[in-house]
C-alpha atoms as a PDB file:
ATOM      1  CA  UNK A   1      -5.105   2.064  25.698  1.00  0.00           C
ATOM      2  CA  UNK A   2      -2.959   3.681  23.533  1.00  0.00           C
ATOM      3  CA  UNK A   3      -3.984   7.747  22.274  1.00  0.00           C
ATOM      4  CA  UNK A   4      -2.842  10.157  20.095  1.00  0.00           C
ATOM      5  CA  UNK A   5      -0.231  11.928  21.632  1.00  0.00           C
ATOM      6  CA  UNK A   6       1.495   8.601  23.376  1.00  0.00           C
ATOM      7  CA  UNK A   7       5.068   7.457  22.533  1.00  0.00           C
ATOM      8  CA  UNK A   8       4.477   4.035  21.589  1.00  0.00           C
ATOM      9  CA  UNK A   9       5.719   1.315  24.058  1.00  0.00           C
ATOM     10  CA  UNK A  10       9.179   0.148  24.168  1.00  0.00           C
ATOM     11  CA  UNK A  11       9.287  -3.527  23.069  1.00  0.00           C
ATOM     12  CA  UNK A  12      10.712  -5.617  19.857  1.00  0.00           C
ATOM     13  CA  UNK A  13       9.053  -6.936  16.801  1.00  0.00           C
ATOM     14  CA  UNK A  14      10.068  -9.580  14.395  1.00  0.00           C
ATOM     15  CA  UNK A  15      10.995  -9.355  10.796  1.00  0.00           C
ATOM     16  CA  UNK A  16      11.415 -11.999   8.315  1.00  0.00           C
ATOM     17  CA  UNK A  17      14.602 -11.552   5.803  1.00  0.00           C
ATOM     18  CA  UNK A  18      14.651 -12.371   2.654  1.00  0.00           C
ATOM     19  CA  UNK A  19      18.021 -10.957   1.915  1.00  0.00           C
ATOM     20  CA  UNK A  20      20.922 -11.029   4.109  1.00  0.00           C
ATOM     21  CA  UNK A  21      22.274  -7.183   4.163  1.00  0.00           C
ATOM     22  CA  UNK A  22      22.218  -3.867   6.243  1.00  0.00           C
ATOM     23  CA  UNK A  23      23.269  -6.145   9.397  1.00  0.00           C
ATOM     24  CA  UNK A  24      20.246  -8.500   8.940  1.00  0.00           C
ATOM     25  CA  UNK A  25      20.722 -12.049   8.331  1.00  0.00           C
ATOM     26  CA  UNK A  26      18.785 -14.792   6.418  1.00  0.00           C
ATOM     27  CA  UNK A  27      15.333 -15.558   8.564  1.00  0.00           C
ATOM     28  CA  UNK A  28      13.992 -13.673  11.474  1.00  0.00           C
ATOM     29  CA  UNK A  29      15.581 -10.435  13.130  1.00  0.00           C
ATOM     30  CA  UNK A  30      14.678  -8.700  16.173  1.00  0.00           C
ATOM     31  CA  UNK A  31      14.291  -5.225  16.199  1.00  0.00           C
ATOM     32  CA  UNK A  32      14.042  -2.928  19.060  1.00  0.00           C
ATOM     33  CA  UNK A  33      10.581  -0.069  18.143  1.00  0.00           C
ATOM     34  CA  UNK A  34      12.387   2.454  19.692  1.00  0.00           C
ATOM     35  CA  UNK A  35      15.589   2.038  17.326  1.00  0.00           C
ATOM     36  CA  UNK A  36      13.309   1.690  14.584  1.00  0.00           C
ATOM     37  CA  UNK A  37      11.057   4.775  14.848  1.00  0.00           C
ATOM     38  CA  UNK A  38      13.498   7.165  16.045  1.00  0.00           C
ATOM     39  CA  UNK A  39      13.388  10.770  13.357  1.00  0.00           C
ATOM     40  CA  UNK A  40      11.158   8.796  11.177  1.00  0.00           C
ATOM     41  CA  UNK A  41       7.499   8.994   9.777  1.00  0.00           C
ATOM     42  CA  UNK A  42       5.767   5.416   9.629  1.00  0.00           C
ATOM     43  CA  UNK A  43       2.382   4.548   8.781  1.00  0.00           C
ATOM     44  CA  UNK A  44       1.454   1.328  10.569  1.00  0.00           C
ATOM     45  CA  UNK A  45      -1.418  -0.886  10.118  1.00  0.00           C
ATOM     46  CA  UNK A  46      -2.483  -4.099  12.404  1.00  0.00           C
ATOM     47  CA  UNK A  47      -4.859  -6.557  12.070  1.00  0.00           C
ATOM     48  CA  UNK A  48      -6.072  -9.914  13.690  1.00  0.00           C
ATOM     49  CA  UNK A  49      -4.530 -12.553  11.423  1.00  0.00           C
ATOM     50  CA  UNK A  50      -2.102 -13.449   8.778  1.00  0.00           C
ATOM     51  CA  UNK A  51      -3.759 -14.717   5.765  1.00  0.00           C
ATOM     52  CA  UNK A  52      -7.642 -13.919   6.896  1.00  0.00           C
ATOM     53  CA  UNK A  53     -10.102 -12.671   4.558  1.00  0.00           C
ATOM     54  CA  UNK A  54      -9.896  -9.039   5.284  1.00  0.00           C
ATOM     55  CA  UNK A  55      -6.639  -8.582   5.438  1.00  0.00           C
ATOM     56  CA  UNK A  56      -5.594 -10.330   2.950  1.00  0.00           C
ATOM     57  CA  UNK A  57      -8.023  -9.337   0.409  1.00  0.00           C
ATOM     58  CA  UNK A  58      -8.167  -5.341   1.007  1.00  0.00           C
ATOM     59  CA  UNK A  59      -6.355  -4.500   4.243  1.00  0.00           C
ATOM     60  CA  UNK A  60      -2.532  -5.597   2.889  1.00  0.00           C
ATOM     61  CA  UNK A  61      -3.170  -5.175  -0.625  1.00  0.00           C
ATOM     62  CA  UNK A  62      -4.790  -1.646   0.135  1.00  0.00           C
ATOM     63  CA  UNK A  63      -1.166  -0.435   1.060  1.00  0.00           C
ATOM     64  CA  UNK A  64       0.949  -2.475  -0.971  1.00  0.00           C
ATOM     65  CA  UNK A  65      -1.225  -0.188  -3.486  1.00  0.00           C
ATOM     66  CA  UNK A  66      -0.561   3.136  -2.320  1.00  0.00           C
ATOM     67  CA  UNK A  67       3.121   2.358  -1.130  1.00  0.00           C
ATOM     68  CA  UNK A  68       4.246   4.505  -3.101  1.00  0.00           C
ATOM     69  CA  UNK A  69       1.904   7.959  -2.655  1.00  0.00           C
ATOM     70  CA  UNK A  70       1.934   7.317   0.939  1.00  0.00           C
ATOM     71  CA  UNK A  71       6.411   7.901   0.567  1.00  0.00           C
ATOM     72  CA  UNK A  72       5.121  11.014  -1.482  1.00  0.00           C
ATOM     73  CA  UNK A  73       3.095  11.915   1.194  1.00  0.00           C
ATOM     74  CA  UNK A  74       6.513  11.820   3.440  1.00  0.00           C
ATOM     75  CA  UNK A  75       6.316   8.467   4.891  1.00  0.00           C
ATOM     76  CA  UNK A  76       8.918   6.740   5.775  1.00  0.00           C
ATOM     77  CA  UNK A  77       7.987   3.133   5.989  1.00  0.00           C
ATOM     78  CA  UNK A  78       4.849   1.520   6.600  1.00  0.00           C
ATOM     79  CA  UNK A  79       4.431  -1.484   8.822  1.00  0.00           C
ATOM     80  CA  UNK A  80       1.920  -4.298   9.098  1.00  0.00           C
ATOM     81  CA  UNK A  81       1.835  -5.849  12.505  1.00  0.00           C
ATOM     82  CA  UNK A  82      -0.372  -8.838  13.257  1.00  0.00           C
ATOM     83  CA  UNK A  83      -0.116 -11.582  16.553  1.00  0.00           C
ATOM     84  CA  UNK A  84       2.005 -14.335  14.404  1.00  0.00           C
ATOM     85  CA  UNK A  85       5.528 -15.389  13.753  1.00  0.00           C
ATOM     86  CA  UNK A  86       7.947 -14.072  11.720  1.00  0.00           C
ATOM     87  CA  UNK A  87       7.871 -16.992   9.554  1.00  0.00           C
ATOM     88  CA  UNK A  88       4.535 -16.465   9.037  1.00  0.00           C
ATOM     89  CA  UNK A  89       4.229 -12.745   8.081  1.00  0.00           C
ATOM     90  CA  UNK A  90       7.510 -13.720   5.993  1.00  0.00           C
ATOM     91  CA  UNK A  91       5.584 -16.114   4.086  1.00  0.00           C
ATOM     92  CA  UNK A  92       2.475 -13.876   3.552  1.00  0.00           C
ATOM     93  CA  UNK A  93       4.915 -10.894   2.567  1.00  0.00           C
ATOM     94  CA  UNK A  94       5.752 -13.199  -0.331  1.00  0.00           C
ATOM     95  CA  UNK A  95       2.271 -14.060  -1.260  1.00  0.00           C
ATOM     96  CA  UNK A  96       1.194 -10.235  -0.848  1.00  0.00           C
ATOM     97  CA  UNK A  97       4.129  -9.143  -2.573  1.00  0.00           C
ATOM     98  CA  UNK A  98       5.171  -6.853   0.498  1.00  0.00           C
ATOM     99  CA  UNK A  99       8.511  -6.703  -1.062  1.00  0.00           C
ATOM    100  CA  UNK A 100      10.511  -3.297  -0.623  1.00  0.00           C
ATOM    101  CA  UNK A 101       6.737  -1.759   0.231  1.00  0.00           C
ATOM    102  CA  UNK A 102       5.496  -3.025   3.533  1.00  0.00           C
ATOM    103  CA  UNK A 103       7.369  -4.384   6.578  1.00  0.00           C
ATOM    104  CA  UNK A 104       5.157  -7.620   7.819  1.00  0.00           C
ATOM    105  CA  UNK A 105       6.328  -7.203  11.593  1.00  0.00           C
ATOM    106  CA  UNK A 106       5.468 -10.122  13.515  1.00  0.00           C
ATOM    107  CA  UNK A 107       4.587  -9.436  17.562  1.00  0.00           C
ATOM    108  CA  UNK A 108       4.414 -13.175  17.997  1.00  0.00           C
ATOM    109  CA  UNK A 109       3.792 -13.548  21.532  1.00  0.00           C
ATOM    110  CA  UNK A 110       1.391 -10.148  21.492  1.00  0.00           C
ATOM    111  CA  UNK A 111       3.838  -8.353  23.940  1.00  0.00           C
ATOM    112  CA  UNK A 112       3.181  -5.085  21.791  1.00  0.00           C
ATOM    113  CA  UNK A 113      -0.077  -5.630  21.222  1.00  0.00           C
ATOM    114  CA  UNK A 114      -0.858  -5.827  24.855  1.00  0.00           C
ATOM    115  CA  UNK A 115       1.090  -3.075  25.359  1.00  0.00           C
ATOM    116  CA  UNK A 116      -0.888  -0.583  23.376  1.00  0.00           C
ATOM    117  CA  UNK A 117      -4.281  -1.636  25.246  1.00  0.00           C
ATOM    118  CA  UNK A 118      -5.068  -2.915  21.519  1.00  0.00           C
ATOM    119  CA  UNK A 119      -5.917  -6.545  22.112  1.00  0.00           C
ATOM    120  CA  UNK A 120      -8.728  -8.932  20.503  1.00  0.00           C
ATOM    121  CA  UNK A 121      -9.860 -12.169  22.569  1.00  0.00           C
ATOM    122  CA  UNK A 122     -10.665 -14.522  19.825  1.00  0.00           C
ATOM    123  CA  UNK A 123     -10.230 -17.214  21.916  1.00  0.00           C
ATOM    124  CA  UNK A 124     -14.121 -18.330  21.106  1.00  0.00           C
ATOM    125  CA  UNK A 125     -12.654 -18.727  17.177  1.00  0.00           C
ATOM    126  CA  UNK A 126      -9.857 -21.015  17.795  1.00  0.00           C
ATOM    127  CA  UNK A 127      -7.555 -17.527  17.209  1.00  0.00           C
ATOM    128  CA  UNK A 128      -7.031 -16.774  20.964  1.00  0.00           C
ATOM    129  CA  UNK A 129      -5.425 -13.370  21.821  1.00  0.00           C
ATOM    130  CA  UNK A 130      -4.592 -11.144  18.686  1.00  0.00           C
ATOM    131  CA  UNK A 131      -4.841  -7.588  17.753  1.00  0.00           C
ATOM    132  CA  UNK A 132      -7.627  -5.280  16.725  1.00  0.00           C
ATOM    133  CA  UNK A 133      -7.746  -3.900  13.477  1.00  0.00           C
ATOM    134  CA  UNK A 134      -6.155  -0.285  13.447  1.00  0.00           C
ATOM    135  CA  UNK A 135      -3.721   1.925  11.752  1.00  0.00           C
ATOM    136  CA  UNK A 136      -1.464   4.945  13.177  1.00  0.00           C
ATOM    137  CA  UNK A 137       0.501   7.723  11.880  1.00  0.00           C
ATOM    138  CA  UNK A 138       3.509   7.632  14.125  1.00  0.00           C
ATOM    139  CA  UNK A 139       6.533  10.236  13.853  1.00  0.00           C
ATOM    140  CA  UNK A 140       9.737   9.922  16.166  1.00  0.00           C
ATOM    141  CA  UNK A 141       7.906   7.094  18.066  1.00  0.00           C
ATOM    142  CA  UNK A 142       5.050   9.252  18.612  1.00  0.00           C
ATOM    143  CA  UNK A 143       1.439   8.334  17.591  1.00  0.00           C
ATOM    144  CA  UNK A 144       0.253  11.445  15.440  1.00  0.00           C
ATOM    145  CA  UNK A 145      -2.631   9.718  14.319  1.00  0.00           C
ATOM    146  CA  UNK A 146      -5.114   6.480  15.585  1.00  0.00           C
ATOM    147  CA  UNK A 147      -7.951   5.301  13.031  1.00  0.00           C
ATOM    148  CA  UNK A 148      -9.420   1.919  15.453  1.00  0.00           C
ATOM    149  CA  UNK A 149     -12.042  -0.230  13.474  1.00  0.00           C
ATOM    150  CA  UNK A 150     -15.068  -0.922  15.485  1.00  0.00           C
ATOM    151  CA  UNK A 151     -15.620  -4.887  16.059  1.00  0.00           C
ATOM    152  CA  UNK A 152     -15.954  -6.513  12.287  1.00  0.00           C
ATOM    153  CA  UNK A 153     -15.491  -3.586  10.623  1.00  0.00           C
ATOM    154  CA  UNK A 154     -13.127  -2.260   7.773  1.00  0.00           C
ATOM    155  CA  UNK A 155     -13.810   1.249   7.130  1.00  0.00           C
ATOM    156  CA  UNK A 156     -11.197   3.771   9.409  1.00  0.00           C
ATOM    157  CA  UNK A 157      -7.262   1.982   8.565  1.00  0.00           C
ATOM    158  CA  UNK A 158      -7.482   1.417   5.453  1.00  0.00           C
ATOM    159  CA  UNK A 159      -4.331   3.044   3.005  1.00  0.00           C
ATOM    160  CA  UNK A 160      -7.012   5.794   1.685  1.00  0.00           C
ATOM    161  CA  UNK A 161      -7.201   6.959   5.288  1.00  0.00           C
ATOM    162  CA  UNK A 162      -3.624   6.871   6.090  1.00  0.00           C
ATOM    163  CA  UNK A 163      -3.074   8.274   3.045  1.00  0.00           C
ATOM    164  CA  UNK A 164      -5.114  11.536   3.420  1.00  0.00           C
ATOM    165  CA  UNK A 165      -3.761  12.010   7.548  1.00  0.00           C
ATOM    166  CA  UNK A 166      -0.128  11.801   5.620  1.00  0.00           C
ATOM    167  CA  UNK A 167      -0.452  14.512   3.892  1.00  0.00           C
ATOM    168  CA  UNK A 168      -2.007  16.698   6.239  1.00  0.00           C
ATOM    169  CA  UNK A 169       0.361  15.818   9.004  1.00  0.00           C
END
């Protein structure tokens, strides 16, 4: 499982683009982690599902909130990463109104979740294999800082947490 101190694994994620621009075109884009965390600060935050009652009711809106103290605080970018497709966390940026705050990366197939040892079976809830709920500080690809929720819970990744390792990292 992924620990403080680990270079997170090598492997893409999906975005969803609104805007054609910067070498992105209309839909979904691939990007490579690596490429994307290199000499910057993110704050990322996963969770089991697109447009589930915790996340969408606290976890999302929690850092769409505080998007803007958590740049003051030096971050670069902060990520939301959940098991679906990018036209999925496309169409839930919109209803969150991720816009310009929060990057809804989809791992579709889980390959990064797996990766990172982070991986919930809710196969018994129709969900099957998605993440757990967590958020990291990661600078230069390295994870600076790992808040995991225990099973149901909602009380270590939320943007008041990230917020506070921000500024003291």
């Amino acid at each position: 499982m992924l620990k403080i101190g680990d270079r997170l694994p090598s492997g893409k994620l999906q975005e969803f683009m609104e805007v054609e621009g910067n070498g992105c075109s209309l839909g979904p884009n691939t990007f490579e982690i690596d490429t994307l965390t290199a000499g910057k600060k993110i704050a990322i935050f996963a969770l089991p599902g697109a447009y589930t009652p915790t996340c969408s009711a606290q976890h999302v809106p929690g850092y769409v909130q505080q998007a803007e103290a958590l740049r003051a605080a030096g971050v670069d970018e902060i990520w939301c990463i959940s098991v679906n497709d990018a036209f999925v966390m496309g169409a839930w940026g919109r209803d969150q109104k991720t816009a310009g705050k929060v990057r809804m990366m989809a791992d579709g197939s889980a390959d990064f979740t797996k990766a990172t040892g982070l991986t919930l079976d809710l196969t018994a809830k129709g969900m099957g294999l998605r993440s757990q709920r967590y958020s990291m500080l990661v600078v230069d690809g390295v994870v600076k800082t790992l808040n995991i929720e225990g099973p149901g819970k909602f009380e270590v990744s939320d943007a008041g947490t990230m917020l506070a390792q921000a500024k003291a990292a």
